[in-house]
Every structure is written in structure tokens, then in C-alpha cells.
C-alpha atoms as a PDB file:
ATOM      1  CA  UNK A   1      -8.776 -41.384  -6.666  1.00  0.00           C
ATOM      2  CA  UNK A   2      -6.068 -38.730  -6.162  1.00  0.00           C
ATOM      3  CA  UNK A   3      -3.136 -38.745  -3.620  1.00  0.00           C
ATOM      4  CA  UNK A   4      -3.098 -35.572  -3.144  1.00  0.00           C
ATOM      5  CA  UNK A   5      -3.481 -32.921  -0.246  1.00  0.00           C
ATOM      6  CA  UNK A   6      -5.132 -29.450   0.175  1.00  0.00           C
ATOM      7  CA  UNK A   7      -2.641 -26.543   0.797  1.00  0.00           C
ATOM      8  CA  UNK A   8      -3.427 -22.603   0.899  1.00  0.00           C
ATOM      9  CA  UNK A   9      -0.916 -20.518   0.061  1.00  0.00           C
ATOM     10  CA  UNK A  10      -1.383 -16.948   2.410  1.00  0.00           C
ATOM     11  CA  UNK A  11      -0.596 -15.042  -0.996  1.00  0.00           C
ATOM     12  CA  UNK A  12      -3.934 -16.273  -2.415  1.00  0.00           C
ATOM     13  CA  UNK A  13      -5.500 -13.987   0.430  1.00  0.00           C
ATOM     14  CA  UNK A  14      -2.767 -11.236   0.845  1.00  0.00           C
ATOM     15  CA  UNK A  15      -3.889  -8.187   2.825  1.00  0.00           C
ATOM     16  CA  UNK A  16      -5.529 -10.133   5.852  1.00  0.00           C
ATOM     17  CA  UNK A  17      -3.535 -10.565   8.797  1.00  0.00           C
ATOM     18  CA  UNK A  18      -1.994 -13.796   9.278  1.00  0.00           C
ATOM     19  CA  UNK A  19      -3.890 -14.849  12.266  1.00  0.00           C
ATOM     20  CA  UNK A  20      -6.637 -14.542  10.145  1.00  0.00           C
ATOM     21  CA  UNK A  21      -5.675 -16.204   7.272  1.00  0.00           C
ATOM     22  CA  UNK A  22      -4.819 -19.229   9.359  1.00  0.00           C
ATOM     23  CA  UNK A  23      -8.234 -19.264  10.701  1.00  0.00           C
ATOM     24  CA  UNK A  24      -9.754 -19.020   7.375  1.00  0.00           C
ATOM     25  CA  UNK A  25      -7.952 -21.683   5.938  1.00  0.00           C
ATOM     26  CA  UNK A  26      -9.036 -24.343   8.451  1.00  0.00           C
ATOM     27  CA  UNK A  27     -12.648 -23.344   8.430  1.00  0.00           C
ATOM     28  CA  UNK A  28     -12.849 -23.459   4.423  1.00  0.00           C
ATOM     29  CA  UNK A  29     -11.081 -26.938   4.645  1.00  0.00           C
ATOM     30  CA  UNK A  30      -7.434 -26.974   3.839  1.00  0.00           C
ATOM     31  CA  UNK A  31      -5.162 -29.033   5.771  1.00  0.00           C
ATOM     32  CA  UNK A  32      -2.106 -27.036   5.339  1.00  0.00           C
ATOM     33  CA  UNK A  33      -1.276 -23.026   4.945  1.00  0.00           C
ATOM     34  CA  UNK A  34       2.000 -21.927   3.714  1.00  0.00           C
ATOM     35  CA  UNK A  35       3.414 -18.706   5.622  1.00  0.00           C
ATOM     36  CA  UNK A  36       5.128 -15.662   4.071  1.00  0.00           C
ATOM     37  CA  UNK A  37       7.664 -13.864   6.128  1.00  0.00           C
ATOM     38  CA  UNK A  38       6.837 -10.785   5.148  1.00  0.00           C
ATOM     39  CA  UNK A  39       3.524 -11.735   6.942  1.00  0.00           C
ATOM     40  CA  UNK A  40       5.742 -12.827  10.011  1.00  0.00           C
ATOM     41  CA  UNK A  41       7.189  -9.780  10.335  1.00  0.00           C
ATOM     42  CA  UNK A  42       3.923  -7.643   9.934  1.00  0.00           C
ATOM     43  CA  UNK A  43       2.809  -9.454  13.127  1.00  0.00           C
ATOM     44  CA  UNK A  44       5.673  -8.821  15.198  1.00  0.00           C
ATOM     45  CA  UNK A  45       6.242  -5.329  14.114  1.00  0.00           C
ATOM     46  CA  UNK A  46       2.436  -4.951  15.562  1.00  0.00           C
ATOM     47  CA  UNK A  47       3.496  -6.299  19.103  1.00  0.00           C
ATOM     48  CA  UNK A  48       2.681 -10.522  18.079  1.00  0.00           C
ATOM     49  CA  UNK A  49       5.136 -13.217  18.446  1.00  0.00           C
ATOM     50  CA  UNK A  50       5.936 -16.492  16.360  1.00  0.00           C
ATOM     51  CA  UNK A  51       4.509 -18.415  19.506  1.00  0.00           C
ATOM     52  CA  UNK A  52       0.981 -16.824  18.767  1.00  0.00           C
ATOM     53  CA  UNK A  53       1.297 -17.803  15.120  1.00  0.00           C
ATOM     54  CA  UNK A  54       2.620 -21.403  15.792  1.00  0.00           C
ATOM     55  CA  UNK A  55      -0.028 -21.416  18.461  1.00  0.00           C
ATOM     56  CA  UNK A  56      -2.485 -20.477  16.176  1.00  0.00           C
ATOM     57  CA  UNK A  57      -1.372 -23.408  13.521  1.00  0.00           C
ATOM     58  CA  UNK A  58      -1.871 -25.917  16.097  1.00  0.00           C
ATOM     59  CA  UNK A  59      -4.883 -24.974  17.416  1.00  0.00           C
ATOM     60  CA  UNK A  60      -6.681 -24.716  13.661  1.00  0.00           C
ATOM     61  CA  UNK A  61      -5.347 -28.160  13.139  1.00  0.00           C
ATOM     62  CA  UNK A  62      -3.343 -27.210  10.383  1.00  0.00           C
ATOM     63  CA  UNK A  63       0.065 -27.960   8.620  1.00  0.00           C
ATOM     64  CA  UNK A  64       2.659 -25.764   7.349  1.00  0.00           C
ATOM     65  CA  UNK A  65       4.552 -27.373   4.574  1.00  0.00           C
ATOM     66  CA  UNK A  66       6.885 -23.992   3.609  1.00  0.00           C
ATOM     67  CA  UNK A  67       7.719 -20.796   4.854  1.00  0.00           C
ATOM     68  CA  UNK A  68       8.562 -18.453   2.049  1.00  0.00           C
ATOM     69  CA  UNK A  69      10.994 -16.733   0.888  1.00  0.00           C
ATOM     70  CA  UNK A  70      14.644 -17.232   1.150  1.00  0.00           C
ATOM     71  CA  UNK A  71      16.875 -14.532  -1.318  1.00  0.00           C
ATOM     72  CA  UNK A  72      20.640 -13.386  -1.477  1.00  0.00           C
ATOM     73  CA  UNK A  73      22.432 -16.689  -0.492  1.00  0.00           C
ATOM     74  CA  UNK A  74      23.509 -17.416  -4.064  1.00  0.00           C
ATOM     75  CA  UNK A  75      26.172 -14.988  -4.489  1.00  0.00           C
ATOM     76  CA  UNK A  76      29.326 -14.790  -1.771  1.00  0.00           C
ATOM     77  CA  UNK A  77      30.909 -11.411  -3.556  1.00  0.00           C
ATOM     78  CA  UNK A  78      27.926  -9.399  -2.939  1.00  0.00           C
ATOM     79  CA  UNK A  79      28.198  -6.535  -0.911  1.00  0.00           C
ATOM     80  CA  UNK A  80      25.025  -7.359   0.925  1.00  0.00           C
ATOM     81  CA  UNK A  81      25.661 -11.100   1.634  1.00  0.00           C
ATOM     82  CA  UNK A  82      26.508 -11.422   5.055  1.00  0.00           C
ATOM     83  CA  UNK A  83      23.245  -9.269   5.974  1.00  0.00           C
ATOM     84  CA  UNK A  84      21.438 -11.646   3.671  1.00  0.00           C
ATOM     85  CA  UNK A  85      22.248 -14.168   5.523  1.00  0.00           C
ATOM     86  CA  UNK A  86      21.742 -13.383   8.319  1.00  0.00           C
ATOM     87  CA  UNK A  87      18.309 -12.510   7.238  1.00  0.00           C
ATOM     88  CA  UNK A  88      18.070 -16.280   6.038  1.00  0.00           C
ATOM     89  CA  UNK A  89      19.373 -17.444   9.539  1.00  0.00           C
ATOM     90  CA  UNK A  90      16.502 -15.716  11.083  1.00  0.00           C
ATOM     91  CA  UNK A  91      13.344 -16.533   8.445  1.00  0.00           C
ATOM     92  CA  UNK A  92      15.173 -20.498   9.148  1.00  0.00           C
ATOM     93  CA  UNK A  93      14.645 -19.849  12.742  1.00  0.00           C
ATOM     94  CA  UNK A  94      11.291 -18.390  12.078  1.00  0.00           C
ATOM     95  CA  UNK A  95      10.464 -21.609   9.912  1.00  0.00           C
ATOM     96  CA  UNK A  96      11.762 -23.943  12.670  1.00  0.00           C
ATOM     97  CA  UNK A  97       9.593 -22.123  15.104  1.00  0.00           C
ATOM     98  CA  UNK A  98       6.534 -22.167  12.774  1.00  0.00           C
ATOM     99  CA  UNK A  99       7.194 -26.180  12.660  1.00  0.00           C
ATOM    100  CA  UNK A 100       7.565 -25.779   8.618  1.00  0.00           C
ATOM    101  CA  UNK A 101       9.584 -29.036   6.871  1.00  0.00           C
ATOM    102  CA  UNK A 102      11.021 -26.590   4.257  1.00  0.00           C
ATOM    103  CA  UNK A 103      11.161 -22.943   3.452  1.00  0.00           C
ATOM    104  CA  UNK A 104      11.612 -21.840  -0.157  1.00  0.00           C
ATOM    105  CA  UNK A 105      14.588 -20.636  -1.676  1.00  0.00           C
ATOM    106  CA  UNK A 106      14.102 -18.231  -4.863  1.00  0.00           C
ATOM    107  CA  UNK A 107      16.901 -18.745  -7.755  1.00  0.00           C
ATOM    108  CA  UNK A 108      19.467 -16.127  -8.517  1.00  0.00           C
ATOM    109  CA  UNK A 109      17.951 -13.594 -10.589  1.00  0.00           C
ATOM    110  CA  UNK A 110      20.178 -12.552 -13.264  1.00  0.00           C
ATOM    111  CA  UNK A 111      21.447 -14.170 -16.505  1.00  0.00           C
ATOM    112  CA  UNK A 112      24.344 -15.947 -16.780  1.00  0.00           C
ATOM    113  CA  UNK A 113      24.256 -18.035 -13.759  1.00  0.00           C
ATOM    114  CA  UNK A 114      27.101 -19.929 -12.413  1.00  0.00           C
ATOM    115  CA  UNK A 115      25.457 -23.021 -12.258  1.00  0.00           C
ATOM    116  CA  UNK A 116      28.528 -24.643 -10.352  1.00  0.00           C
ATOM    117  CA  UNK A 117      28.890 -21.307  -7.363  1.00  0.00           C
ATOM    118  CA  UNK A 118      25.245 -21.465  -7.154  1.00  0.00           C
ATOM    119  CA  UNK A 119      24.971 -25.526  -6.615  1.00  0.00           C
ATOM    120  CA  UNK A 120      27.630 -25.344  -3.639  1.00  0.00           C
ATOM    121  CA  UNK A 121      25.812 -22.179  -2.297  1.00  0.00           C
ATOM    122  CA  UNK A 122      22.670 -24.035  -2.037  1.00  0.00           C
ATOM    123  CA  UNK A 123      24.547 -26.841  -0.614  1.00  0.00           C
ATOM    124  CA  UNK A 124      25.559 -24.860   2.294  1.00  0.00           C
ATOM    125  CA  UNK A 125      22.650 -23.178   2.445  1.00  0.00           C
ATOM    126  CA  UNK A 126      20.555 -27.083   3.499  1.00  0.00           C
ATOM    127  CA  UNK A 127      23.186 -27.745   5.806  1.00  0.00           C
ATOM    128  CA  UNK A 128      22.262 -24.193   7.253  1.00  0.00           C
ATOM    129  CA  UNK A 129      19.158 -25.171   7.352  1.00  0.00           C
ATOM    130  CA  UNK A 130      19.357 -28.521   8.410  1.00  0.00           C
ATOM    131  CA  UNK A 131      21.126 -27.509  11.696  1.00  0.00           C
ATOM    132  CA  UNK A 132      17.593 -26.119  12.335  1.00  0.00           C
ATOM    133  CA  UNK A 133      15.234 -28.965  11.136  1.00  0.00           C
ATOM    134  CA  UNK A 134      14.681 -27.257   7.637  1.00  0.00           C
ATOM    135  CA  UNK A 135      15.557 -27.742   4.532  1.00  0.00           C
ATOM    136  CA  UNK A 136      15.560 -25.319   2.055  1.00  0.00           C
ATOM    137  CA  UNK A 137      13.704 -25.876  -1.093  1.00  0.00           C
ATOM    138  CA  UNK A 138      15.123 -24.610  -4.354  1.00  0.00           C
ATOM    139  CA  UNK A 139      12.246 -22.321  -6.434  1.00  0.00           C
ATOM    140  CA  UNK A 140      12.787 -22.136 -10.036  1.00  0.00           C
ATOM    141  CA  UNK A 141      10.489 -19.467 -11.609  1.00  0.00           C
ATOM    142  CA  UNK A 142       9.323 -19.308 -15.033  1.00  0.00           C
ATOM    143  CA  UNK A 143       9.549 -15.418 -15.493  1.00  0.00           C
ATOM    144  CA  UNK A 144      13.134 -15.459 -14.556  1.00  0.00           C
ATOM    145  CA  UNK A 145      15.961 -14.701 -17.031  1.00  0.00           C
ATOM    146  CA  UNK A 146      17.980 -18.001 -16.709  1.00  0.00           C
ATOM    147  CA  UNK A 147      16.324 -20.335 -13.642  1.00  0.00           C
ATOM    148  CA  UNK A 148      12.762 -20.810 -15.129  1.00  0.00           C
ATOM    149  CA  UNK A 149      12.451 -24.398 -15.483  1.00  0.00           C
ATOM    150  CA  UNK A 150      12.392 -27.951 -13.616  1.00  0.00           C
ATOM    151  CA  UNK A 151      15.273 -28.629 -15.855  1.00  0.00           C
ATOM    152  CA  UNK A 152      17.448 -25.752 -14.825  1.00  0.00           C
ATOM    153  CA  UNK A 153      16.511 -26.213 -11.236  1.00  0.00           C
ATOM    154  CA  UNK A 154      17.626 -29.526 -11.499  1.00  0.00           C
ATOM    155  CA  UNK A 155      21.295 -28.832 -12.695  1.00  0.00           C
ATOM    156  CA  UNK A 156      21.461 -27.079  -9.418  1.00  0.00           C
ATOM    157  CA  UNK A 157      20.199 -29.811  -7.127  1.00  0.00           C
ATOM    158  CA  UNK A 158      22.336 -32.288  -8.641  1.00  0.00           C
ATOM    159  CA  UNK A 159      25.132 -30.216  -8.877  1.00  0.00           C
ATOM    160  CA  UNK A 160      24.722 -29.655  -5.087  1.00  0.00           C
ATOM    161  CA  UNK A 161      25.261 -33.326  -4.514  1.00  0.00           C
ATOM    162  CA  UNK A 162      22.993 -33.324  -1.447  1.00  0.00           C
ATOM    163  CA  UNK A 163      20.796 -35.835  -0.842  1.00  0.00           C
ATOM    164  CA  UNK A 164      18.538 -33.187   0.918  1.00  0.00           C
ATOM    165  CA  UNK A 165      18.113 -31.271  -1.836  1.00  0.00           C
ATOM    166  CA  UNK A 166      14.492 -30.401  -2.752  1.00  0.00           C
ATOM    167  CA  UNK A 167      12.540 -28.676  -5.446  1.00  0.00           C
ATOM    168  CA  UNK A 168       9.211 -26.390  -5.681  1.00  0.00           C
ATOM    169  CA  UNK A 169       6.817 -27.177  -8.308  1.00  0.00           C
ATOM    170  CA  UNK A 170       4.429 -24.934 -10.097  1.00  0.00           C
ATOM    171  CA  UNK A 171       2.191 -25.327 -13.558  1.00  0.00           C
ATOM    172  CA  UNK A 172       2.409 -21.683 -14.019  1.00  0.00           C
ATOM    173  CA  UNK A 173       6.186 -21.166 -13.680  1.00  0.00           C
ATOM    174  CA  UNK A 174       6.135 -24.181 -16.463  1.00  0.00           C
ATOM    175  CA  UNK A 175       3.891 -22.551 -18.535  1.00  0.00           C
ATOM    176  CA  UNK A 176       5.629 -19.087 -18.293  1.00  0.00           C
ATOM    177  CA  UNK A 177       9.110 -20.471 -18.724  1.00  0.00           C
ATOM    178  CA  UNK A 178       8.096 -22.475 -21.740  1.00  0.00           C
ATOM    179  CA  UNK A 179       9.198 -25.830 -21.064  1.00  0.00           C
ATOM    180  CA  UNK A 180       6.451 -27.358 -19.669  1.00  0.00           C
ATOM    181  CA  UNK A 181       5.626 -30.158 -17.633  1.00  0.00           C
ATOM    182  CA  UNK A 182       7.292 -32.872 -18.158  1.00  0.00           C
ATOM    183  CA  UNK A 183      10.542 -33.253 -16.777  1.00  0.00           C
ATOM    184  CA  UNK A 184       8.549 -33.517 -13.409  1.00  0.00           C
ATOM    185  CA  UNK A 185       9.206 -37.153 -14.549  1.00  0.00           C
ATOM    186  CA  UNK A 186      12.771 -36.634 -13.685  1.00  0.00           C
ATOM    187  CA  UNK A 187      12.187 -36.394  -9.865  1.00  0.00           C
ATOM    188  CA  UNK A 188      11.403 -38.560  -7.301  1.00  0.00           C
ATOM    189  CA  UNK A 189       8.823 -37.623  -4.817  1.00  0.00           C
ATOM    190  CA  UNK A 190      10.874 -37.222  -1.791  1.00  0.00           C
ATOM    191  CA  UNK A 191      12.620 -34.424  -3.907  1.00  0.00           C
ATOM    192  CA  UNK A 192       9.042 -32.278  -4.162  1.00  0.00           C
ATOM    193  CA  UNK A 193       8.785 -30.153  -1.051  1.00  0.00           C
ATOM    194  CA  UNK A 194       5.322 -29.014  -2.436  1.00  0.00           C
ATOM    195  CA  UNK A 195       3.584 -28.514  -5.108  1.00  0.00           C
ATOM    196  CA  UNK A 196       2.394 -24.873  -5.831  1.00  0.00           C
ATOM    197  CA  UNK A 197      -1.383 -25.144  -7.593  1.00  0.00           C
ATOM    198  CA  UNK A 198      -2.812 -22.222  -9.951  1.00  0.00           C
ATOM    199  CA  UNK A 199      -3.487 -21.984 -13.769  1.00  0.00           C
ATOM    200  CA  UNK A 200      -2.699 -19.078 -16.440  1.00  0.00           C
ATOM    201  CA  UNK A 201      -5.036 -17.236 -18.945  1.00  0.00           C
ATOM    202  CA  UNK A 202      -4.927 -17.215 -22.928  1.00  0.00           C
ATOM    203  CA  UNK A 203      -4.050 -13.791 -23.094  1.00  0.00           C
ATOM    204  CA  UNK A 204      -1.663 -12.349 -22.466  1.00  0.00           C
ATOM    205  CA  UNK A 205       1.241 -14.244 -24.438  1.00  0.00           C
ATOM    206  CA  UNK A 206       2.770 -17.111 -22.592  1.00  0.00           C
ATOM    207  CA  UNK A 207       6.113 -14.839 -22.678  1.00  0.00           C
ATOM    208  CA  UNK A 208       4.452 -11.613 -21.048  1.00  0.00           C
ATOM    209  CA  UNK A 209       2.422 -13.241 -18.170  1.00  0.00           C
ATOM    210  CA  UNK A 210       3.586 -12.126 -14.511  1.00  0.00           C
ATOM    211  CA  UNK A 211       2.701 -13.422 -10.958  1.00  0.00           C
ATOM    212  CA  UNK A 212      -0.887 -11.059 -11.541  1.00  0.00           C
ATOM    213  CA  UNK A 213      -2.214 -12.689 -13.998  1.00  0.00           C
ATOM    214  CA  UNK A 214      -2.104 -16.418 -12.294  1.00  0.00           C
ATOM    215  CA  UNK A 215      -5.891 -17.222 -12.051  1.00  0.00           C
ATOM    216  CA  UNK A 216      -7.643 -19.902 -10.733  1.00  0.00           C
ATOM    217  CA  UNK A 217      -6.550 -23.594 -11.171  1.00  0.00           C
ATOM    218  CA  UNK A 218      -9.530 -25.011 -14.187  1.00  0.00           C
ATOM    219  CA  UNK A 219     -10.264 -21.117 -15.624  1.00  0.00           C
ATOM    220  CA  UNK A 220      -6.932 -20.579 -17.393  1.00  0.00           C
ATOM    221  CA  UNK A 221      -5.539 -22.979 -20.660  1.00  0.00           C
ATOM    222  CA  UNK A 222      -2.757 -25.243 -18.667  1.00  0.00           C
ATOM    223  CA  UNK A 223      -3.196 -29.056 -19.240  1.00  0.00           C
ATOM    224  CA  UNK A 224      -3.470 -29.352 -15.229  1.00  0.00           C
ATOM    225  CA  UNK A 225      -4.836 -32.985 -16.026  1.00  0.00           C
ATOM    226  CA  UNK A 226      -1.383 -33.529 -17.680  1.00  0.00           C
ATOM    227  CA  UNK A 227       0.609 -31.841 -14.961  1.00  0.00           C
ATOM    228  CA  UNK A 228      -1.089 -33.782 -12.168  1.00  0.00           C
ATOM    229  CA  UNK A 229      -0.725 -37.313 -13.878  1.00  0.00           C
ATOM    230  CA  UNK A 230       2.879 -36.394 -14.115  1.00  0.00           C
ATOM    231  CA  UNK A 231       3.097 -35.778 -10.268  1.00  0.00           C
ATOM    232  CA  UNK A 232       1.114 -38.790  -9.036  1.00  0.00           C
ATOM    233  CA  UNK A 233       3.591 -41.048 -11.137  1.00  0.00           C
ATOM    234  CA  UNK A 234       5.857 -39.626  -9.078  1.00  0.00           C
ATOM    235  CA  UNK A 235       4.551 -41.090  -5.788  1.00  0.00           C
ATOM    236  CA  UNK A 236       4.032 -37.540  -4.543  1.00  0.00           C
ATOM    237  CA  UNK A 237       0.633 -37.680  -2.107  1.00  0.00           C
ATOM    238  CA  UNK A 238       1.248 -34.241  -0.275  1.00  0.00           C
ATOM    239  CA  UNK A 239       0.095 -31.193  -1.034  1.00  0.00           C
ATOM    240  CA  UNK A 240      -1.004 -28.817  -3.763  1.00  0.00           C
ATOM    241  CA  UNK A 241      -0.979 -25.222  -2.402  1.00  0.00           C
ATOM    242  CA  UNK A 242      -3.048 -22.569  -3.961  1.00  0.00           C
ATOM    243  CA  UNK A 243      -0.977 -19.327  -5.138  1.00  0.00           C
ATOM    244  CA  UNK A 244      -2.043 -16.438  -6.877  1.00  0.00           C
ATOM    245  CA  UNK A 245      -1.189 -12.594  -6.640  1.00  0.00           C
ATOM    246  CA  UNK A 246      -4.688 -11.361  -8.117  1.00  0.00           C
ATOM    247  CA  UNK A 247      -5.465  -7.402  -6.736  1.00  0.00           C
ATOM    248  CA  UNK A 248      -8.924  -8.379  -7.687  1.00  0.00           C
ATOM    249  CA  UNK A 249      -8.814 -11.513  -5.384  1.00  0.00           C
ATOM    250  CA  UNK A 250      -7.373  -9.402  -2.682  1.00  0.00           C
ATOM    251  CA  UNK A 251     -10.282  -7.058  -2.993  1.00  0.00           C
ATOM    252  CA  UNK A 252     -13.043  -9.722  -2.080  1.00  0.00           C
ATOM    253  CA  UNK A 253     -13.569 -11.294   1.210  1.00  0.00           C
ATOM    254  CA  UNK A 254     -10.701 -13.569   1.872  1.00  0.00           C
ATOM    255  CA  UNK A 255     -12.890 -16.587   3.314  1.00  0.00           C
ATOM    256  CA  UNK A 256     -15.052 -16.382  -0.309  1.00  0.00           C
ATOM    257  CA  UNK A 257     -11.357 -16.329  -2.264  1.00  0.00           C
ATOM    258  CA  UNK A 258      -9.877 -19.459  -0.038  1.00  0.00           C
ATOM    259  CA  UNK A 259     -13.349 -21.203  -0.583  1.00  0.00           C
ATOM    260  CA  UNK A 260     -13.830 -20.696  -4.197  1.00  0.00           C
ATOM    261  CA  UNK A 261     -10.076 -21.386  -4.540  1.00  0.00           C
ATOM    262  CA  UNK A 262     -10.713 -25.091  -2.838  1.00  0.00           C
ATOM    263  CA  UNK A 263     -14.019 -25.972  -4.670  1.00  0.00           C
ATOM    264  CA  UNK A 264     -11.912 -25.258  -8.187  1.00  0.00           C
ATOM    265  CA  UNK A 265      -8.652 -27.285  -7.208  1.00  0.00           C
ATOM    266  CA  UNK A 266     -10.217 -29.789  -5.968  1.00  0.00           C
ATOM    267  CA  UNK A 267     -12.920 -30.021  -9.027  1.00  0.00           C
ATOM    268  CA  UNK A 268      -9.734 -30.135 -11.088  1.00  0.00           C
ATOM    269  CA  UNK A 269      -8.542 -33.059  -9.127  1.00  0.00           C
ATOM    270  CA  UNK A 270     -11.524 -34.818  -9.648  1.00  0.00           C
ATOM    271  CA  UNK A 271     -12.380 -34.194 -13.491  1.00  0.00           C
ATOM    272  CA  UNK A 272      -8.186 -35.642 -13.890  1.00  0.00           C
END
């Protein structure tokens, strides 16, 4: 039998309102719903509050193992970092509020990285979050010009030398950055902050493939089977959120998406 959990990710189910997504996902039968901040904001620029949301959470039963997305903290000499962080201070207070363990932290962007700046800027940025019950959870991504791999991500955890430091997983990000699975191996499970679930198709190549073209976890060519051994050796026993950016997906009823999106992750569970 699997260890693991049954997570939504709100992006799965974009354009509904967040009060709504919450609701869906506890009817359809996840445990857990991560929150977007973008999705925070929408509902308090409409006259809502992060008490209604949190409210909301409880009420449905649910969990909230991230808040996403935290971006600009990795480089001091920008022109725009102190009003990027300030915007992380609030989405941490936001997270905090929402009762969310972690919230994710994307990587720098660019090529090139300073692997040593960007390991003592994360560093501060957990004991920023820390002072408000969160940790921040580094996000390689596979698309990204230097930062696309478990490997890479890990160079900045342990150069961070925080024993706080976490790490988001995701098949697809392995598949796109072209390293794979395996060096899941090299964490321990109290390093996973959660494990993002989705699959990618045959075409097109590996190297071209974009957040859009993430389908459904068992319709796409990753060796989930593989990638889920891989986690369970790692004692992990949380949560495996479903995330995908599909237009066509956001088209369809939301409650059909988040329902056909459980049946196939957890059919993919099973058959592993």
C-alpha cells in the first residue's frame, strides 16, 4: 500500500474563485489544497479577507501544505529588492494566516547563478520565514536556464547550511530539466515540503515542453512508478499535489477537472 496523501493544487482549476476551489476540493476528496497568492489577492481586491479563506479551509476539513509563490529574494543588488521583499514579508504573513507549513520559493531565473549569494539568501530568507511559522521551500524548475534539477537545488540547500531547509518535488520539472528522478534518493523526507504530481506528453521534445503542456499524471510517458518508489524510500507519507496549467482544463467544469485529476493519481498510485 502507498504512504502517500491527496493534495490539489488551485492551478489545476485556475479561473474559479478560491472559495470555490476550496470547496471543490473537499467534496471530490482531497485532503489538502495548495493556495496561490495571486488567488489571495483576487479575493481581497473583491472586498474578502484571509480570515474567510482560512475560515473556509477549516470548515472543508482541509490542509494547506504550501502557499505559492515566493520571487526576487535571491538577488540583494537589484533595484527592486527591498519591494520584493516586502512582497515576500506579506505572502509569509498571508501563509501564516492561511495555517500553510511552507510556501514555495521559485529559483533565480537567469544563468550563471551564484550558487554561494543565492544559498545565504535563502538562508535568510527561512529565518524570515521562520519568525512567522513558515518555512520557505526552495522550487527548482526544469524549464529554467541553470536551477532545473534536484541536484542543483540541492547545492543550494546545502550550501545554506540550514537545517530548515526544504525542497519541492515535481516529475515534470525532472523530466523537462533532463536529469531525472533519481537523485530524490539524496534527500531525506523531512527535507520534501511536498511533492508536486502531474505527467508530460511524447510530443513535444522533452527540451521544448512548458508548464501547458503538463497533462494528467498516467496519460503522459514519465516512469511515475519509478518516481514514486524513489519517494516512498524516502519515508515521505505526505502529499502529492496535482498541478497543471492546461487552458483546456480550465475550460471544463472545475469539480469534473479536480475529480478526474484524483481518480488518475490515485490509479497511478495503485498500479505502482
Amino acid at each position: 500500500m502507498h504512504p502517500f496523501r491527496y493534495s490539489l493544487n488551485s492551478s489545476t482549476i485556475k479561473p474559479t474563485p478560491i472559495l470555490e476551489k476550496i470547496r471543490i476540493a473537499a467534496e471530490v476528496g482531497y485532503e489538502a489544497i495548495e493556495l496561490w497568492h495571486d488567488d489571495v489577492e483576487l479575493h481581497l481586491s473583491g472586498g474578502g479577507t484571509v480570515e474567510e479563506i482560512r475560515a473556509a479551509v477549516d470548515d472543508h476539513g482541509l490542509a494547506v501544505p504550501t502557499t505559492i509563490y515566493l520571487k526576487g529574494w535571491w538577488d540583494p543588488n537589484a533595484p527592486d529588492y527591498a519591494q520584493a521583499m516586502d512582497e515576500i514579508r506579506r505572502r509569509l504573513d498571508q501563509a501564516a494566516a492561511l495555517g500553510a507549513p511552507f510556501s514555495v520559493a521559485s529559483p533565480p531565473p537567469w544563468k550563471d547563478v551564484d550558487y554561494d549569494l543565492t544559498a545565504q539568501q535563502y538562508r535568510d530568507l527561512i529565518e524570515l520565514g521562520l519568525a512567522r511559522g513558515v518555512r520557505p521551500a526552495f522550487e527548482y524548475l526544469g524549464f529554467a536556464d541553470e536551477v532545473n534539477s534536484i541536484a542543483k537545488a540541492l547545492r543550494v540547500i546545502a550550501g545554506s547550511e540550514h537545517p530548515q531547509a526544504a525542497i519541492v518535488i515535481d516529475p515534470f520539472h525532472d523530466f523537462r530539466g533532463g536529469a531525472g528522478h533519481d537523485d530524490i534518493a539524496r534527500l531525506r523526507a523531512d527535507q520534501i515540503a511536498v511533492s508536486h504530481f502531474n505527467d508530460a506528453p511524447a510530443s513535444p521534445p522533452w527540451n521544448e515542453q512548458h508548464d501547458p503542456d503538463r497533462v494528467m499524471p498516467g496519460d503522459g510517458i514519465i516512469d511515475l512508478p519509478h518516481y514514486l518508489s524513489l519517494l516512498a524510500a524516502t519515508g515521505y507519507d505526505r502529499f502529492l499535489s496535482l498541478e497543471l496549467f492546461r487552458e483546456d482544463l480550465w475550460a471544463r467544469d472545475p469539480e469534473e477537472v479536480a475529480r478526474e485529476g484524483l481518480e488518475k493519481v490515485k490509479a497511478v498510485c495503485e498500479a505502482a
